[in-house]
C-alpha atoms as a PDB file:
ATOM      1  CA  UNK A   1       0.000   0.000   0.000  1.00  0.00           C
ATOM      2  CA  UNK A   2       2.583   2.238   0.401  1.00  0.00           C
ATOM      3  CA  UNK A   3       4.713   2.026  -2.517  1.00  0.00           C
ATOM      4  CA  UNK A   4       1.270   2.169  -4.194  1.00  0.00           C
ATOM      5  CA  UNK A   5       0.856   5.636  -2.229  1.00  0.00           C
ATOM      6  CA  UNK A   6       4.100   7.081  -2.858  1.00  0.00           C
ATOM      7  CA  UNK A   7       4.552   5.899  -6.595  1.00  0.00           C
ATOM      8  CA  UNK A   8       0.914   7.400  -7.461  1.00  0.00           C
ATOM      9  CA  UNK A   9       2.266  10.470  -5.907  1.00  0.00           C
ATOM     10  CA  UNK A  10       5.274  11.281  -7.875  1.00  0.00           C
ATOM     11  CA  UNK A  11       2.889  10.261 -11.015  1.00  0.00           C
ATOM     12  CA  UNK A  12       0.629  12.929  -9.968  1.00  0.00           C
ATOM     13  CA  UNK A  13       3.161  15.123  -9.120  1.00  0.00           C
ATOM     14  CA  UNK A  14       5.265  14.820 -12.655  1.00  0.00           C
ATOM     15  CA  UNK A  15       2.335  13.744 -15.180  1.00  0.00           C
ATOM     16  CA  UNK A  16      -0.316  16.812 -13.525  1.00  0.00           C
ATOM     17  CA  UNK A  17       2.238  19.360 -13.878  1.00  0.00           C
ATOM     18  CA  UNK A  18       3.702  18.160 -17.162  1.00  0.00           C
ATOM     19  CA  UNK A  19      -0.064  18.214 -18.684  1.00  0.00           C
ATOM     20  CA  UNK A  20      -0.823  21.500 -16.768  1.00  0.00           C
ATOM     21  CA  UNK A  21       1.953  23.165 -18.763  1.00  0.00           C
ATOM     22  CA  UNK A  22       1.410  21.026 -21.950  1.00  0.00           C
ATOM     23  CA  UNK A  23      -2.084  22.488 -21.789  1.00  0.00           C
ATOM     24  CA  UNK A  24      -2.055  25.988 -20.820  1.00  0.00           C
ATOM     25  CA  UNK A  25       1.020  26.895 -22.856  1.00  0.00           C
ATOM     26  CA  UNK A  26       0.429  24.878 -25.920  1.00  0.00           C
ATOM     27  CA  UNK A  27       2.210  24.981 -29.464  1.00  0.00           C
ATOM     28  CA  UNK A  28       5.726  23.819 -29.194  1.00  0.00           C
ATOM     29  CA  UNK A  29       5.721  22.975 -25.708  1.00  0.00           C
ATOM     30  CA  UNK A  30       2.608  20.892 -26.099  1.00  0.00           C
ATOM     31  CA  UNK A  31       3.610  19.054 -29.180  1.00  0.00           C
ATOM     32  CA  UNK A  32       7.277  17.975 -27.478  1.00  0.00           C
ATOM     33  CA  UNK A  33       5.591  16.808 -23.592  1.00  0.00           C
ATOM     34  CA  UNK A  34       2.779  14.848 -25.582  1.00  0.00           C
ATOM     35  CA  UNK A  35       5.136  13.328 -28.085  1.00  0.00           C
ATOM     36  CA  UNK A  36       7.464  12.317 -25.158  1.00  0.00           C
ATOM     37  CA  UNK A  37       4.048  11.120 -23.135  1.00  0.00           C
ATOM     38  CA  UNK A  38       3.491   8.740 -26.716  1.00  0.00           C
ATOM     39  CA  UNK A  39       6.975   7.439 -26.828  1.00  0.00           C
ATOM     40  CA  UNK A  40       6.385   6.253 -22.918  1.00  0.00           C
ATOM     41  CA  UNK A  41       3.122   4.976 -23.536  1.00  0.00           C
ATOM     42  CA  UNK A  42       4.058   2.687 -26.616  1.00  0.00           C
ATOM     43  CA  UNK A  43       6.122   1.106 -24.585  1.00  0.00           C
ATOM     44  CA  UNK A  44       3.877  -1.822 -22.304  1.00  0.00           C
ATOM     45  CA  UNK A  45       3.903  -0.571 -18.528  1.00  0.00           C
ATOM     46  CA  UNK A  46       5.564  -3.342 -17.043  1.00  0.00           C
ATOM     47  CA  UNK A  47       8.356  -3.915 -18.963  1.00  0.00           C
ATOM     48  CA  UNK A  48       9.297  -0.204 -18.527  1.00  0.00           C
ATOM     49  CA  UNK A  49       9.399  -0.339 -15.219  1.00  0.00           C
ATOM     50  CA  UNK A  50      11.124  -3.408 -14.693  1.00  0.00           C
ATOM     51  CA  UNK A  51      13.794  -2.023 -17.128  1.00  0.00           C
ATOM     52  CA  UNK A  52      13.804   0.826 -14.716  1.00  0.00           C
ATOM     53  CA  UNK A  53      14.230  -1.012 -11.903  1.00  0.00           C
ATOM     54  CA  UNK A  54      16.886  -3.415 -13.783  1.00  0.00           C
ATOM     55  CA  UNK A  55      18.996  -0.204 -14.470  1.00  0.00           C
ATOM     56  CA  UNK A  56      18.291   1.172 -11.113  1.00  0.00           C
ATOM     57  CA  UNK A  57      19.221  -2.119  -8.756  1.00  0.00           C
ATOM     58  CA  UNK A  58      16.181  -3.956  -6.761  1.00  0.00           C
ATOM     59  CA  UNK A  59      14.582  -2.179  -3.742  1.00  0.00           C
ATOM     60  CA  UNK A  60      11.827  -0.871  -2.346  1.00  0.00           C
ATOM     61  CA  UNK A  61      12.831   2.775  -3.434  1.00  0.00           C
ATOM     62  CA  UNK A  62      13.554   2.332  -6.602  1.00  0.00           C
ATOM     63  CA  UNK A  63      10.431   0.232  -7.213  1.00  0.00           C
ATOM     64  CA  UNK A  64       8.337   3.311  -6.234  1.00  0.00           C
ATOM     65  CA  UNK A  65      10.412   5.486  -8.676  1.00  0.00           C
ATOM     66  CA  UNK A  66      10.202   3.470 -11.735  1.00  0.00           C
ATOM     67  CA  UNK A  67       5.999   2.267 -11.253  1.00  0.00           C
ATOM     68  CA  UNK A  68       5.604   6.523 -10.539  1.00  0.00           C
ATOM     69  CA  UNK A  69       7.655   6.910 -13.912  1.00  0.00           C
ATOM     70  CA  UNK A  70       5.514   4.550 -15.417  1.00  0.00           C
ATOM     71  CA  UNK A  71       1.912   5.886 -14.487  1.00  0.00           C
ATOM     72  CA  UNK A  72       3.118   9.889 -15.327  1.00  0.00           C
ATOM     73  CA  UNK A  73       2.203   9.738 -19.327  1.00  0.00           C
ATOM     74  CA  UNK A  74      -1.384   8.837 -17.396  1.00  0.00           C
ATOM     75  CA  UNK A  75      -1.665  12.030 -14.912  1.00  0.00           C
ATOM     76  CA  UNK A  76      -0.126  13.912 -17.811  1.00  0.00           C
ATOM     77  CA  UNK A  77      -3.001  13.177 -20.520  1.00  0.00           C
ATOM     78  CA  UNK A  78      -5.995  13.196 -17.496  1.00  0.00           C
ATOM     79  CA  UNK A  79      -4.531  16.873 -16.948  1.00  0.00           C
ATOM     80  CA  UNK A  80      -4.000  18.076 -20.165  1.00  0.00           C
ATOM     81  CA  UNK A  81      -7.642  17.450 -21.941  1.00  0.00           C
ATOM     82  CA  UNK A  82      -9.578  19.711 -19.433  1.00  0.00           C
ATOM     83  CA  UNK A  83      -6.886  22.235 -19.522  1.00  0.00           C
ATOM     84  CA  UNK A  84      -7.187  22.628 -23.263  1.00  0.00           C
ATOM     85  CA  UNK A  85     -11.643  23.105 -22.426  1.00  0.00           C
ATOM     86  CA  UNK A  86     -10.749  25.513 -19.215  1.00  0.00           C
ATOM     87  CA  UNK A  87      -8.642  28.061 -21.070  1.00  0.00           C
ATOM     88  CA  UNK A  88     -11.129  28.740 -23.540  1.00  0.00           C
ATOM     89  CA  UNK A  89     -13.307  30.079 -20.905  1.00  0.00           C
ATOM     90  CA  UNK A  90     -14.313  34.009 -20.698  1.00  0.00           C
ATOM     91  CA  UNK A  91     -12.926  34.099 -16.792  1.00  0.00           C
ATOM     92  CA  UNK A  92      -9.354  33.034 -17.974  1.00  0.00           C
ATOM     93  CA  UNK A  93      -9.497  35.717 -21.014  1.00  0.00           C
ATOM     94  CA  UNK A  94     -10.291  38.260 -17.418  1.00  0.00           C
ATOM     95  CA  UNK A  95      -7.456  36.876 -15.900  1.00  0.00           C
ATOM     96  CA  UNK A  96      -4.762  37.969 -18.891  1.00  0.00           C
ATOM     97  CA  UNK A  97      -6.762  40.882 -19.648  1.00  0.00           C
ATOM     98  CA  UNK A  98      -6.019  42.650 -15.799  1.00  0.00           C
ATOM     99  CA  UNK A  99      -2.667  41.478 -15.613  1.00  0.00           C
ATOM    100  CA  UNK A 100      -2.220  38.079 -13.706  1.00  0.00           C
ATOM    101  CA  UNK A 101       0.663  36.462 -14.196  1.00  0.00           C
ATOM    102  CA  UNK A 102       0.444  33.138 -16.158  1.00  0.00           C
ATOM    103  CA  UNK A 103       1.110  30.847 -12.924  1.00  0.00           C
ATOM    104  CA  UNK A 104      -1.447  32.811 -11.056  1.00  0.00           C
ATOM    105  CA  UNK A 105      -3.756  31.489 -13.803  1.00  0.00           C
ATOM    106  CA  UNK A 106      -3.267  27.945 -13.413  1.00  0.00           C
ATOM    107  CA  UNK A 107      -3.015  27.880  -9.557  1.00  0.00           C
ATOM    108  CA  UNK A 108      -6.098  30.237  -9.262  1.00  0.00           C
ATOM    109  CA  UNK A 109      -8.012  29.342 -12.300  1.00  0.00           C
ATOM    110  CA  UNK A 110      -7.351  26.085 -13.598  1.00  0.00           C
ATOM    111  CA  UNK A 111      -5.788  23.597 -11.355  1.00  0.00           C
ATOM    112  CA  UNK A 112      -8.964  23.884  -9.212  1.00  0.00           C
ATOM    113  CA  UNK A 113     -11.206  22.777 -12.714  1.00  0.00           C
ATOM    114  CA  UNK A 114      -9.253  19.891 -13.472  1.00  0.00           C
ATOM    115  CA  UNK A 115      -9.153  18.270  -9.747  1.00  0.00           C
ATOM    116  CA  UNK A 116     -11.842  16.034 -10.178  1.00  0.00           C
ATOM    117  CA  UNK A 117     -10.192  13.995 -13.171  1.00  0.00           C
ATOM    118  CA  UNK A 118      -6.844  13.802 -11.523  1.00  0.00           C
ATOM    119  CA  UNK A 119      -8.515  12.610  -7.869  1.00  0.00           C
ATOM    120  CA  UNK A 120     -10.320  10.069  -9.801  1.00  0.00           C
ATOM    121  CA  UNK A 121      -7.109   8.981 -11.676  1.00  0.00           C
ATOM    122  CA  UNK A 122      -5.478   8.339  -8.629  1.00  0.00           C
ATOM    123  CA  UNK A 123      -7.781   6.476  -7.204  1.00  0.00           C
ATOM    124  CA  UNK A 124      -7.657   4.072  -9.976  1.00  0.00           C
ATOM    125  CA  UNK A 125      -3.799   4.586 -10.245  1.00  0.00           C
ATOM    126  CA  UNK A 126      -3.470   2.854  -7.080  1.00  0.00           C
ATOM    127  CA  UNK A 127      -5.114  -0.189  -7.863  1.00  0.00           C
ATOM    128  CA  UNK A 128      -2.681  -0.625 -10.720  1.00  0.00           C
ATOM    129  CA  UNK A 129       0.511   0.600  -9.124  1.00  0.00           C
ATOM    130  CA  UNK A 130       0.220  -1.778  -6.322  1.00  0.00           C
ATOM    131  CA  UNK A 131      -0.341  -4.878  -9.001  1.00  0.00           C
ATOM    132  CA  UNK A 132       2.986  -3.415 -10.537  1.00  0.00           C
ATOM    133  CA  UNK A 133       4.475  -3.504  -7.364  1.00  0.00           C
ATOM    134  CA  UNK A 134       3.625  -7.151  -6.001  1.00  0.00           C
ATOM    135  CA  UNK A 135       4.852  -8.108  -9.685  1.00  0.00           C
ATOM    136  CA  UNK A 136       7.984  -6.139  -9.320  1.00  0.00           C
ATOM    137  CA  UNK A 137       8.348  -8.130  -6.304  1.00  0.00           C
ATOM    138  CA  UNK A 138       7.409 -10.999  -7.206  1.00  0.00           C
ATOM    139  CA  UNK A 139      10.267 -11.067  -9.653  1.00  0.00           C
ATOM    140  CA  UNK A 140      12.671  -9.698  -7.192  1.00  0.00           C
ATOM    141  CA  UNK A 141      12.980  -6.269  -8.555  1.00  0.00           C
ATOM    142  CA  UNK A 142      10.515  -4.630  -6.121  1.00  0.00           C
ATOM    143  CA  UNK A 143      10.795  -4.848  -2.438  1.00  0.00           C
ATOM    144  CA  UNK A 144      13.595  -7.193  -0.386  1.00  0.00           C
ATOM    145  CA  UNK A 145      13.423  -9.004   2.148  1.00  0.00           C
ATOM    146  CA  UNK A 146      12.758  -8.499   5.173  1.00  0.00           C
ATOM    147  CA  UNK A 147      10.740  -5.561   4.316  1.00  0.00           C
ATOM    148  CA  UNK A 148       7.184  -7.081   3.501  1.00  0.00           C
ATOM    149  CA  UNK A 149       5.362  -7.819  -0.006  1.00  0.00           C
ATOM    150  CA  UNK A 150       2.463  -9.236  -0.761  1.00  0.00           C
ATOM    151  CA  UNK A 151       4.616 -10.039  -4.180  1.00  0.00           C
ATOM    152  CA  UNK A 152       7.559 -11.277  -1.932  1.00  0.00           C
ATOM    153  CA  UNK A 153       4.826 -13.495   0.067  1.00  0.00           C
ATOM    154  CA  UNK A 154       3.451 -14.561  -3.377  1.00  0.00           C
ATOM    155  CA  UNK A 155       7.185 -15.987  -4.740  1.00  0.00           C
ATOM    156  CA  UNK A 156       7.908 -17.617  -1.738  1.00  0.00           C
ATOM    157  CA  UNK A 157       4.722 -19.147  -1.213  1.00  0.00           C
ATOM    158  CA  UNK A 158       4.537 -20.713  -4.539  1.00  0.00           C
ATOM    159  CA  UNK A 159       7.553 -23.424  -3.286  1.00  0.00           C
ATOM    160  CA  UNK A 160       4.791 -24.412  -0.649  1.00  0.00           C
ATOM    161  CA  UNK A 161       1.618 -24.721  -3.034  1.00  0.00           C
ATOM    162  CA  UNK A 162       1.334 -28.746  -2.784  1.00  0.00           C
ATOM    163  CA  UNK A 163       2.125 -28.579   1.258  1.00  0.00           C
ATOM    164  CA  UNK A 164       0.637 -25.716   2.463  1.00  0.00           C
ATOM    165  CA  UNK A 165      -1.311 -23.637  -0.254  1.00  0.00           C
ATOM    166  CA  UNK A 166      -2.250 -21.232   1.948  1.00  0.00           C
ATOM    167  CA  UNK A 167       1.083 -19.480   2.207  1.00  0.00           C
ATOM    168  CA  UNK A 168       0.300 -18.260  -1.634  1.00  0.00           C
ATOM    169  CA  UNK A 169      -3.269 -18.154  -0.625  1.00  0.00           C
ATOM    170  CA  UNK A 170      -3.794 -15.311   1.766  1.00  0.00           C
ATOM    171  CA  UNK A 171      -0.781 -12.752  -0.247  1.00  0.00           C
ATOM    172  CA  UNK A 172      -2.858 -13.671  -3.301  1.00  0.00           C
ATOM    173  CA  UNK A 173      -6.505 -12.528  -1.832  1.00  0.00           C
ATOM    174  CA  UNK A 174      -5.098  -9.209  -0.046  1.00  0.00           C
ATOM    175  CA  UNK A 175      -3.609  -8.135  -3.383  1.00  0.00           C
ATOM    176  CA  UNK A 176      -7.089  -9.280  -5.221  1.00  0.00           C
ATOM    177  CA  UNK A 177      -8.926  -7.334  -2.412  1.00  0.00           C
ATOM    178  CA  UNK A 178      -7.133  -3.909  -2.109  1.00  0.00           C
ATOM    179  CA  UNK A 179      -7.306  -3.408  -6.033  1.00  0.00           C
ATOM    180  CA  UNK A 180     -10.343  -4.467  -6.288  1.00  0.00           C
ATOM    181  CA  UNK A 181     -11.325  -2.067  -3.510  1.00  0.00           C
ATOM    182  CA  UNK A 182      -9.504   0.824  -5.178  1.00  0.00           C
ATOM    183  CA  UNK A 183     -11.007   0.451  -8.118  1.00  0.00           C
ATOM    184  CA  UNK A 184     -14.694   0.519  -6.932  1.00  0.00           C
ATOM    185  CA  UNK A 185     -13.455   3.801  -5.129  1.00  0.00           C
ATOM    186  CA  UNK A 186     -12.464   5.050  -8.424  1.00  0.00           C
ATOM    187  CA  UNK A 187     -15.910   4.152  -9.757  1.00  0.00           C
ATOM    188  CA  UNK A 188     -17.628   5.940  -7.402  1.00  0.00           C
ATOM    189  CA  UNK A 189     -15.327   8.771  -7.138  1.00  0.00           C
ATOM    190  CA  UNK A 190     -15.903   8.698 -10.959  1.00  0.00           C
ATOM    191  CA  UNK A 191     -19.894   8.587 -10.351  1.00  0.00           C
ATOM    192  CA  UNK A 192     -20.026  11.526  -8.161  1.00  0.00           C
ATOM    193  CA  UNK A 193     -17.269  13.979  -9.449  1.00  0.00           C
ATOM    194  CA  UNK A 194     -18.592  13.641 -13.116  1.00  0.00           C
ATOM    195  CA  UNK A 195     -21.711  16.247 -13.839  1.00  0.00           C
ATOM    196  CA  UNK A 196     -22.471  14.411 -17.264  1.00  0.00           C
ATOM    197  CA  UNK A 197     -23.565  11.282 -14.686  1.00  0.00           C
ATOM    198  CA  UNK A 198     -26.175  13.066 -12.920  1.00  0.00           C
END
């Protein structure tokens, strides 16, 4: 859970400020971010980040760098779409036309319009970052021993399958359970953030 927490953070952190920018600014900018935000997404997820973690050496650190690295073309695209609708509203023409500064603008103006997305996104981001992770694990590219894994519990369990199945068992259901949970959050984050539902 929390290498799902932290790696979900420096997604949002990177990817929501990359598509802020890539959004308000546009032209150039835009075009190089999103292009870079393709070439990471064309890539599958997990075999980027266990190249990441194979360049960076197995732990529980570098696990949560390279799923957050993973997950950031994600945040960036959530963030960028209702940027592009926001600035085209009369309030942000107000903003430029009395002066405010262009970071005023997106803290004031448009971060606040393009929450909703972004808390929904993580919400589902968790789910799959802590999959990644118990894979990661699982390998041994995630976390090491004698920190605990529900991955780590999962690859040493499988030895005992035949003699005592439950070793696999109960690793297995907790990691079924808590992105399973996450996701229904995200659903009903989804439900209840989204005025097109209602």
């Amino acid at each position: 859970m929390y290498v799902g927490v932290v790696s979900v953070g420096i997604a949002l952190g990177i990817g929501g400020t990359l598509g802020l920018i890539a959004g308000y600014f546009g032209g150039w900018l835009d075009n190089l971010l999103m292009r870079l935000m393709d070439v990471m997404f064309a890539i599958p997820s997990l075999v980027l980040a266990i190249a990441i973690t194979g360049i960076l050496g197995p732990s529980l650190r570098n696990a949560m760098i390279a799923i957050g690295l993973v997950y950031t073309p994600n945040f960036a695209r959530v963030a960028r779409g209702p940027v592009l609708s926001v600035i085209q509203h009369e309030y942000i023409a107000a903003a430029r036309a009395i002066g405010a500064r262009d970071w005023r603008i997106i803290a004031r103006h448009v971060l606040p319009n393009v929450t909703a997305p972004l808390v929904v996104q993580t919400t589902l981001s968790l789910s799959t970052a802590i999959l990644a992770e118990a894979v990661l694990s699982f390998l041994g590219l995630g976390t090491q021993p004698p920190e605990p894994s529900w991955g780590t519990m999962l690859g040493t369990g499988r030895k005992f399958m035949e003699t005592a199945p439950w070793v696999a068992v109960f690793p297995g259901a907790a990691i079924m359970l808590a992105v399973l949970g996450f996701n229904l959050l995200g659903d009903g984050l989804r439900d209840a953030l989204d005025p097109r539902l209602k």
